[in-house]
PDB file of N, CA and C in Angstrom:
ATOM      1  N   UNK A   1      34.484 -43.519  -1.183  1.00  0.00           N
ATOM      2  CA  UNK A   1      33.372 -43.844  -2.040  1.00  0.00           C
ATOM      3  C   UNK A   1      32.060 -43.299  -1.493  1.00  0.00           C
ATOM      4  N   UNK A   2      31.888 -43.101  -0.342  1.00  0.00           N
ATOM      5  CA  UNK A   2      30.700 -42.594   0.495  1.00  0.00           C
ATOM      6  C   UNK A   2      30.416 -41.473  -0.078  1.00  0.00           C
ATOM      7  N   UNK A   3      31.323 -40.539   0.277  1.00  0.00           N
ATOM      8  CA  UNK A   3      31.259 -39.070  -0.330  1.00  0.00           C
ATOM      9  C   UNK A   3      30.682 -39.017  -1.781  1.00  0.00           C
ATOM     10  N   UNK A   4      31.237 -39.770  -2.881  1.00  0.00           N
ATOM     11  CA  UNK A   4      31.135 -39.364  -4.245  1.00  0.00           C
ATOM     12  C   UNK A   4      29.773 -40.194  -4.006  1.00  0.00           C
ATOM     13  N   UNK A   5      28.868 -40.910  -3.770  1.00  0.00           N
ATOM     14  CA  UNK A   5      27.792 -41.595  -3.570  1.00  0.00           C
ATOM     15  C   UNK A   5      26.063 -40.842  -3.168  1.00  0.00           C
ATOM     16  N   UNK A   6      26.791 -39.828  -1.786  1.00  0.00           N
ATOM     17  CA  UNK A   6      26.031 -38.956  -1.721  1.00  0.00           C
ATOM     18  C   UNK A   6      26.058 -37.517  -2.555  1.00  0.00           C
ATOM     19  N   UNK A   7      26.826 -37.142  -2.293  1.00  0.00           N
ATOM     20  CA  UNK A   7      26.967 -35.923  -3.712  1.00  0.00           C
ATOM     21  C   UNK A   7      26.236 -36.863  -5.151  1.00  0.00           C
ATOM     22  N   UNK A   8      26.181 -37.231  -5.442  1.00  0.00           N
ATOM     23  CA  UNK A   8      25.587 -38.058  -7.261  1.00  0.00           C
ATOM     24  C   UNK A   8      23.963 -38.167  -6.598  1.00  0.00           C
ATOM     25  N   UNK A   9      23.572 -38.304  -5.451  1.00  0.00           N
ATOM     26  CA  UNK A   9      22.373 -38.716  -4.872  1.00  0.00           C
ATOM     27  C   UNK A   9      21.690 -37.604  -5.143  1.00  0.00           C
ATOM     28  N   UNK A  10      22.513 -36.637  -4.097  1.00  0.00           N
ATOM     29  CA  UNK A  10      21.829 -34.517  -3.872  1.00  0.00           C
ATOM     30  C   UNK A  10      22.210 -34.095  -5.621  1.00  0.00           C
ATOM     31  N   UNK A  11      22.710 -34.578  -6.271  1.00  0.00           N
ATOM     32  CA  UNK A  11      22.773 -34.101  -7.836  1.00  0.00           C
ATOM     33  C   UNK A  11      21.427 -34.836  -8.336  1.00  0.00           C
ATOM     34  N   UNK A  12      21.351 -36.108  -8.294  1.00  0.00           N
ATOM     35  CA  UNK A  12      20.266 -36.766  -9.221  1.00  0.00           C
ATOM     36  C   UNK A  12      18.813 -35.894  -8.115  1.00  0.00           C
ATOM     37  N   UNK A  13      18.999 -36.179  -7.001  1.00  0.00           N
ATOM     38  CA  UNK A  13      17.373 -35.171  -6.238  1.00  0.00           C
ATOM     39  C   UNK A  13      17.263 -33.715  -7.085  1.00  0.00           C
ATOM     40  N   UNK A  14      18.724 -33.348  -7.112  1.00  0.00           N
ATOM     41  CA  UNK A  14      18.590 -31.239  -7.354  1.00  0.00           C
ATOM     42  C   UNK A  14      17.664 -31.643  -8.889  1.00  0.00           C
ATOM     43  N   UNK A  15      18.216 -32.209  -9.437  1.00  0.00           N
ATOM     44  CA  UNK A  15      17.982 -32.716 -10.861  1.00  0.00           C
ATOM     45  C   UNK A  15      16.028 -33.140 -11.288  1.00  0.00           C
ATOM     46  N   UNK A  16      15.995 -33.783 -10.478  1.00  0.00           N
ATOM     47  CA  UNK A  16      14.494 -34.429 -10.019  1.00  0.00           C
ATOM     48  C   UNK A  16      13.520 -33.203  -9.741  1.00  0.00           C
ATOM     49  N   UNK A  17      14.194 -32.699  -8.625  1.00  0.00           N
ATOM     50  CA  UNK A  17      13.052 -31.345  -8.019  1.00  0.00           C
ATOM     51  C   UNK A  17      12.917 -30.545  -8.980  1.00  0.00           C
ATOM     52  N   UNK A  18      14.295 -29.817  -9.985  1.00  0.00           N
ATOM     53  CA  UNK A  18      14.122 -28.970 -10.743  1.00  0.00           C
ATOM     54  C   UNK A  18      13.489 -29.314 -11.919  1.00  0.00           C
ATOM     55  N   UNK A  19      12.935 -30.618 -12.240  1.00  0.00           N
ATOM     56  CA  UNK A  19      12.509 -31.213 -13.410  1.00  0.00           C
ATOM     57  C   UNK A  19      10.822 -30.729 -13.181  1.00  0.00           C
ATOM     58  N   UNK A  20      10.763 -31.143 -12.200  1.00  0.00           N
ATOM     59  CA  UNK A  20       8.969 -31.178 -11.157  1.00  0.00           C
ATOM     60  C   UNK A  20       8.595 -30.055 -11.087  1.00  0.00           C
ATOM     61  N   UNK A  21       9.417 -29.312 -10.963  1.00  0.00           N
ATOM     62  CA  UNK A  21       9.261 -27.792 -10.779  1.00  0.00           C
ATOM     63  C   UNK A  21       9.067 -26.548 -11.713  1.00  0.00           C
ATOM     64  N   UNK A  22       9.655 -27.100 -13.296  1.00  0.00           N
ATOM     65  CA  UNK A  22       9.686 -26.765 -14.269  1.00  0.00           C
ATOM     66  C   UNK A  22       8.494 -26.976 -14.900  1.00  0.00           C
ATOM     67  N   UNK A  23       7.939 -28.469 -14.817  1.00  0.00           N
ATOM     68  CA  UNK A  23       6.693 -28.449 -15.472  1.00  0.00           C
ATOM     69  C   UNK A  23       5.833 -28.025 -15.065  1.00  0.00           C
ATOM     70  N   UNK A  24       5.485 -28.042 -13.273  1.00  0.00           N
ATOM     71  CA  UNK A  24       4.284 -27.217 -13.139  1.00  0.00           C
ATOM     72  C   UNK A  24       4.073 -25.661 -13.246  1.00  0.00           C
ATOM     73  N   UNK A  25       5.360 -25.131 -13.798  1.00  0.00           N
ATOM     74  CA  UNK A  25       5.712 -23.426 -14.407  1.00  0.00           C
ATOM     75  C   UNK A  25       5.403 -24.223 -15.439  1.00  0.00           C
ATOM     76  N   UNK A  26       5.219 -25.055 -16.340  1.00  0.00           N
ATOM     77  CA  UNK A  26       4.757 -24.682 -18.179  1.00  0.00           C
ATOM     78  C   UNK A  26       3.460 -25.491 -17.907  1.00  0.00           C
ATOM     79  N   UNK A  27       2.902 -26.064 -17.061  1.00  0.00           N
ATOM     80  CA  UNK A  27       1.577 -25.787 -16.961  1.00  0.00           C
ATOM     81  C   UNK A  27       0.719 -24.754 -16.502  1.00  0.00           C
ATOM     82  N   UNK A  28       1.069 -23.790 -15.715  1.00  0.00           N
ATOM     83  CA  UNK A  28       0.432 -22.714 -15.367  1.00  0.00           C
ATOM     84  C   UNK A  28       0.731 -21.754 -16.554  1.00  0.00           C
ATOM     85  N   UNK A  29       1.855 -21.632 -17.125  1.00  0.00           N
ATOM     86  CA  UNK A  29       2.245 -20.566 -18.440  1.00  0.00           C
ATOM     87  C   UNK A  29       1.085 -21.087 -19.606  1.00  0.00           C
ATOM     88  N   UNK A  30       1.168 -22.288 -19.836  1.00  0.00           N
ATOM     89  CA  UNK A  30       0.151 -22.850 -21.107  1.00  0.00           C
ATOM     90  C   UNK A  30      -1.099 -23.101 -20.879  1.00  0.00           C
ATOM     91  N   UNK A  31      -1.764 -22.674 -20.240  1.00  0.00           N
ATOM     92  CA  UNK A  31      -3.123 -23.148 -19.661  1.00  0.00           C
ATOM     93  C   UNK A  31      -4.472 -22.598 -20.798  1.00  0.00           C
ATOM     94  N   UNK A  32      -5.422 -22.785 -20.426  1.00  0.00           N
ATOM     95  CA  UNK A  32      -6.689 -22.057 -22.064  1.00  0.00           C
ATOM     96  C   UNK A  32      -6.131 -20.746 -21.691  1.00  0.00           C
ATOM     97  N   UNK A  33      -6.190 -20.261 -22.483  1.00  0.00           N
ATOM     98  CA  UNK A  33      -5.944 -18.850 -23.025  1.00  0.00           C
ATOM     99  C   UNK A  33      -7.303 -17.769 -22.538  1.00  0.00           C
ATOM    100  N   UNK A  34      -7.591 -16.883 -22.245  1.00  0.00           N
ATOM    101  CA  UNK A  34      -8.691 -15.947 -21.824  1.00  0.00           C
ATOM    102  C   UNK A  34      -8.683 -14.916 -22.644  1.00  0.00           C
ATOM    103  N   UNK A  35      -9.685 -14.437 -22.948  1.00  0.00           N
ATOM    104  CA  UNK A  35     -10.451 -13.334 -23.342  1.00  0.00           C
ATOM    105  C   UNK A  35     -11.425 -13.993 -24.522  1.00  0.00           C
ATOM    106  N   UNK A  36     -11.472 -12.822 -25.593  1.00  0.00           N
ATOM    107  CA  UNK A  36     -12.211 -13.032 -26.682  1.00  0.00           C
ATOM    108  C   UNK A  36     -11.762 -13.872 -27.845  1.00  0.00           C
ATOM    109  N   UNK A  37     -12.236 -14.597 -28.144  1.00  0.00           N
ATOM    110  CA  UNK A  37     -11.888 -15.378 -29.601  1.00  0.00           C
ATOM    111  C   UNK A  37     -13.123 -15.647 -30.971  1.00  0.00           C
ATOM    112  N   UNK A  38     -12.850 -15.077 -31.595  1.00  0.00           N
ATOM    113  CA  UNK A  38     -13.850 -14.868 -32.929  1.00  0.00           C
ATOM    114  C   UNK A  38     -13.327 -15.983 -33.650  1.00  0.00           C
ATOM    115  N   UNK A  39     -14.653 -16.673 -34.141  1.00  0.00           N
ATOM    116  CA  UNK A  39     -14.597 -17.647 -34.985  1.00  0.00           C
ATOM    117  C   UNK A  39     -15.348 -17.745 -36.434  1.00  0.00           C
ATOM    118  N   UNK A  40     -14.974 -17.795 -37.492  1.00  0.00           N
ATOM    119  CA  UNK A  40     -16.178 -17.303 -38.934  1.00  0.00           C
ATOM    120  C   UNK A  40     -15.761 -18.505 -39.319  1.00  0.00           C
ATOM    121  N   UNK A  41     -16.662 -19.209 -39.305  1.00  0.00           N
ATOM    122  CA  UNK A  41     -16.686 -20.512 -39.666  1.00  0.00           C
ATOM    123  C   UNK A  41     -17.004 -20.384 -41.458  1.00  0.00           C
ATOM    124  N   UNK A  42     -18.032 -19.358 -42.073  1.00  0.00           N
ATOM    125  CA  UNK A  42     -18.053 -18.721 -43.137  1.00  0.00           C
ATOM    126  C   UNK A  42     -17.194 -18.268 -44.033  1.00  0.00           C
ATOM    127  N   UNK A  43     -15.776 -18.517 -44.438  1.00  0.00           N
ATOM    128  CA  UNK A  43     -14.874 -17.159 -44.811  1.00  0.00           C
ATOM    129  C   UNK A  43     -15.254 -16.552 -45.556  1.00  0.00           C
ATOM    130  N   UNK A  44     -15.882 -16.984 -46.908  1.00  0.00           N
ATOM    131  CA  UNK A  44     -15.954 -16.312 -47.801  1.00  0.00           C
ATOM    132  C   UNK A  44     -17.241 -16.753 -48.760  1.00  0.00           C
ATOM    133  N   UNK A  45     -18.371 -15.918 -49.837  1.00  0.00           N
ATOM    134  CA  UNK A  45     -19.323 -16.181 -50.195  1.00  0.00           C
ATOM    135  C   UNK A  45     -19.725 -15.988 -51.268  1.00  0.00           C
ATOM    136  N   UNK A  46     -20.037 -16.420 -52.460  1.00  0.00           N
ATOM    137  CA  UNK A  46     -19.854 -15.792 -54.011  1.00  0.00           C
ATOM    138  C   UNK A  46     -21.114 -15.975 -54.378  1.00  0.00           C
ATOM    139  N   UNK A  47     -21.427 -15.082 -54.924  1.00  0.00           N
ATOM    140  CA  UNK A  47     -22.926 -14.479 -55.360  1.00  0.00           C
ATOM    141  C   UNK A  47     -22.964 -14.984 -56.633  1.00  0.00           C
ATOM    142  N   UNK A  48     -22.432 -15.039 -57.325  1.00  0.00           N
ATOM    143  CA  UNK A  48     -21.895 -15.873 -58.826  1.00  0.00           C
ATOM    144  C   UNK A  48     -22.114 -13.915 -59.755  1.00  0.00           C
ATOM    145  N   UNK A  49     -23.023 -14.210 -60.737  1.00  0.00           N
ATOM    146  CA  UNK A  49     -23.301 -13.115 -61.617  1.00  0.00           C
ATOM    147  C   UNK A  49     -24.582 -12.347 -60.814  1.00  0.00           C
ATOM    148  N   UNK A  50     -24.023 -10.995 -60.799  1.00  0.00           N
ATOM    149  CA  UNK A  50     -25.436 -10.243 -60.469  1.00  0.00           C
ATOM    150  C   UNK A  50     -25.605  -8.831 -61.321  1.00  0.00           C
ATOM    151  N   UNK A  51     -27.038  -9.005 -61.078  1.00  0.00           N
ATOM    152  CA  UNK A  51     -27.697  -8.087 -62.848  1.00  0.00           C
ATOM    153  C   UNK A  51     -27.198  -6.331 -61.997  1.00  0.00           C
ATOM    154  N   UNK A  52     -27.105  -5.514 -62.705  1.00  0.00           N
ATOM    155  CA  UNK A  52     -26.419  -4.364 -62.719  1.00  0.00           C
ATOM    156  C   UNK A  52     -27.655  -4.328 -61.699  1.00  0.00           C
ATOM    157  N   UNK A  53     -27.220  -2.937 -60.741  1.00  0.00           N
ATOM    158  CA  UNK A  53     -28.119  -2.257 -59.777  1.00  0.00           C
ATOM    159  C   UNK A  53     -29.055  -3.064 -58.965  1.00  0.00           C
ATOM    160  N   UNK A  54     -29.271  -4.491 -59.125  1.00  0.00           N
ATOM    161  CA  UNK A  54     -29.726  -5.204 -58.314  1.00  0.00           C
ATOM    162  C   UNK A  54     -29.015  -5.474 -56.555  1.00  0.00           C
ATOM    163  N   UNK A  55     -29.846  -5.300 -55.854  1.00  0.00           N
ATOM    164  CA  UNK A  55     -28.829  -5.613 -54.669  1.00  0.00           C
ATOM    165  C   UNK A  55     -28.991  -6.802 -53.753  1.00  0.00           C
ATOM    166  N   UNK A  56     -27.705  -6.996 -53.375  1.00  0.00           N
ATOM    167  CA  UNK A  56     -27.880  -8.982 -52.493  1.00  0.00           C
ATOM    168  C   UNK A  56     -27.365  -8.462 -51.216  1.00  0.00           C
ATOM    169  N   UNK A  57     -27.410  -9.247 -50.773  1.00  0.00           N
ATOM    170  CA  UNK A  57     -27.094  -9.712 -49.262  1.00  0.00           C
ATOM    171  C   UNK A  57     -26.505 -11.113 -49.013  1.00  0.00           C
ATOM    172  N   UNK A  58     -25.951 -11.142 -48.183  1.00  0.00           N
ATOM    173  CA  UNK A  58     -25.574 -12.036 -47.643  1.00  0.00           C
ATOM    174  C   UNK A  58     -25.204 -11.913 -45.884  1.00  0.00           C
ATOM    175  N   UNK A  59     -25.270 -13.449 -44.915  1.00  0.00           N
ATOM    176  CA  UNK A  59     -25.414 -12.980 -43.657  1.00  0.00           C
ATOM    177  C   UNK A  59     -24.452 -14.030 -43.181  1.00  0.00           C
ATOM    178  N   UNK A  60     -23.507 -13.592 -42.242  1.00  0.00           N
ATOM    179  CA  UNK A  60     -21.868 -14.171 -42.148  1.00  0.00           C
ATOM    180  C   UNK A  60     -21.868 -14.218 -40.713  1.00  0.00           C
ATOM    181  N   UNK A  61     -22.135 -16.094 -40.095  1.00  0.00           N
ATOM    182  CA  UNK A  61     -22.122 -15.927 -38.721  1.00  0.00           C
ATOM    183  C   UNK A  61     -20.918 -15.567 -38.086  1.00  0.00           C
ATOM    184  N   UNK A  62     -20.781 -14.668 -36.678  1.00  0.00           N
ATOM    185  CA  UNK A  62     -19.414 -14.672 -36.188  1.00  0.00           C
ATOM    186  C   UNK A  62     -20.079 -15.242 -34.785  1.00  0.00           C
ATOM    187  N   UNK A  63     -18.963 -16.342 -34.513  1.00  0.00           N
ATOM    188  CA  UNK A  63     -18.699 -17.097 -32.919  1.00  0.00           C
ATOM    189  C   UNK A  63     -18.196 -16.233 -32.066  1.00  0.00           C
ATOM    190  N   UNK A  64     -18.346 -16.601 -30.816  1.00  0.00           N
ATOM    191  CA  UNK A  64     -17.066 -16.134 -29.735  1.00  0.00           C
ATOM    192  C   UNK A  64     -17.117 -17.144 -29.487  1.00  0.00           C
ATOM    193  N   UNK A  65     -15.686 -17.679 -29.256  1.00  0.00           N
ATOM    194  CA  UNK A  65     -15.146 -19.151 -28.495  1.00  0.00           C
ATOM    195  C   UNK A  65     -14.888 -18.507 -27.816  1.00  0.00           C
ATOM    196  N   UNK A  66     -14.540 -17.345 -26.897  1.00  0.00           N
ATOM    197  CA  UNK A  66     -13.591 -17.279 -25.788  1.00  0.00           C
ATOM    198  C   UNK A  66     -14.609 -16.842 -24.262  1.00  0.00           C
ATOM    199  N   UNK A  67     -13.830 -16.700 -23.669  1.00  0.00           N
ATOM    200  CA  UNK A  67     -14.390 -16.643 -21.852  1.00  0.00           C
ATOM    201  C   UNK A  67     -14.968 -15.351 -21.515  1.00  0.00           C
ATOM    202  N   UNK A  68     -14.651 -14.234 -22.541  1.00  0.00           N
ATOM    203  CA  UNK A  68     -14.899 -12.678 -22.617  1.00  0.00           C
ATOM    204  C   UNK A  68     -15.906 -12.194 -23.852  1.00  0.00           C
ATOM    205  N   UNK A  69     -16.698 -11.017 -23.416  1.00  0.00           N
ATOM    206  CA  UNK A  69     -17.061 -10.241 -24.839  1.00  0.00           C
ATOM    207  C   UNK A  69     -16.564  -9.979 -25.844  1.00  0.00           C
ATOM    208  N   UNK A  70     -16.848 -10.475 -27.078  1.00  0.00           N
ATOM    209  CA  UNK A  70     -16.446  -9.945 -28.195  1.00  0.00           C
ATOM    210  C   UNK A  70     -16.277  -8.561 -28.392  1.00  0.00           C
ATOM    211  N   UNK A  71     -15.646  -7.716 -29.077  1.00  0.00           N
ATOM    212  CA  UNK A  71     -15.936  -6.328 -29.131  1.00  0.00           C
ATOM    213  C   UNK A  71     -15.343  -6.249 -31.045  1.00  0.00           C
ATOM    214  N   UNK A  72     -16.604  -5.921 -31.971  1.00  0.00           N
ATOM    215  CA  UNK A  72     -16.363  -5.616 -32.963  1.00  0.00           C
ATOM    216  C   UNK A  72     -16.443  -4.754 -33.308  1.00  0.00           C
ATOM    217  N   UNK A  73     -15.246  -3.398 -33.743  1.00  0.00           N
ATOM    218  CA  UNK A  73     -14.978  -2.157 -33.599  1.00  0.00           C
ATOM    219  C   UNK A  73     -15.262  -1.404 -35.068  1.00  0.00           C
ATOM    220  N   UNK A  74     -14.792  -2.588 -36.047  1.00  0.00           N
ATOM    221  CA  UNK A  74     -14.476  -1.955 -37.024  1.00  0.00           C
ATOM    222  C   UNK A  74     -15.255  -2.929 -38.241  1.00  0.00           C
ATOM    223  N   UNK A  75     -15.683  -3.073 -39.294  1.00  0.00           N
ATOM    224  CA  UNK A  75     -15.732  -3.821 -40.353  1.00  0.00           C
ATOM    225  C   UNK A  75     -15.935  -3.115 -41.800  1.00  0.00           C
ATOM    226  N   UNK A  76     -14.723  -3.909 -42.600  1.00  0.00           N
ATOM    227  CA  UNK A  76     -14.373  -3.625 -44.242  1.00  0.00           C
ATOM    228  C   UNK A  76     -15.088  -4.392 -44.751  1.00  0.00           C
ATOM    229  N   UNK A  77     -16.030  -4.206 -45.764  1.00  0.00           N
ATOM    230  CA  UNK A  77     -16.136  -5.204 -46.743  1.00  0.00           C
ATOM    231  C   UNK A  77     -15.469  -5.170 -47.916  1.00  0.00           C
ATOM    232  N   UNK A  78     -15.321  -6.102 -48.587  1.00  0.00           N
ATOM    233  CA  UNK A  78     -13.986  -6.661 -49.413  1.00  0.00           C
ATOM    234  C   UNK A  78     -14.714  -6.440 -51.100  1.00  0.00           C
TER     235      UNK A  78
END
């Protein structure tokens, strides 16, 4: 009975350590995220009716949430 007592012991420890060990690998894997993150709190903006050849504007804040420079390379308007 000794034997099967300690073996179930070094199984439930192997079991334990590898549990402990696992989470602090998916806390270092999941941690805040880095670089740039753009936020348009704005999506979208409707002018309603506008008279022929008249021209509007409109002005569309963009955030950075993230830890890095934004870099805006390109923009379509729709």
């Amino acid at each position: 009975m000794r034997v099967n007592e300690e073996l179930f012991m070094k199984r439930v420890f192997t079991q334990v350590l590898l549990c402990v060990l696992l989470s602090f690998c998916s806390f270092s894997v999941a941690g805040t995220p880095s670089g740039p993150s753009m936020v348009i709190p704005e999506k979208s903006f409707n002018f309603q009716e506008v008279e022929e050849g008249k021209v509007v504007e409109h002005v569309f804040r963009v955030l950075n949430r993230g830890d890095e420079p934004l870099e805006i390379k390109d923009v379509n308007p729709g």
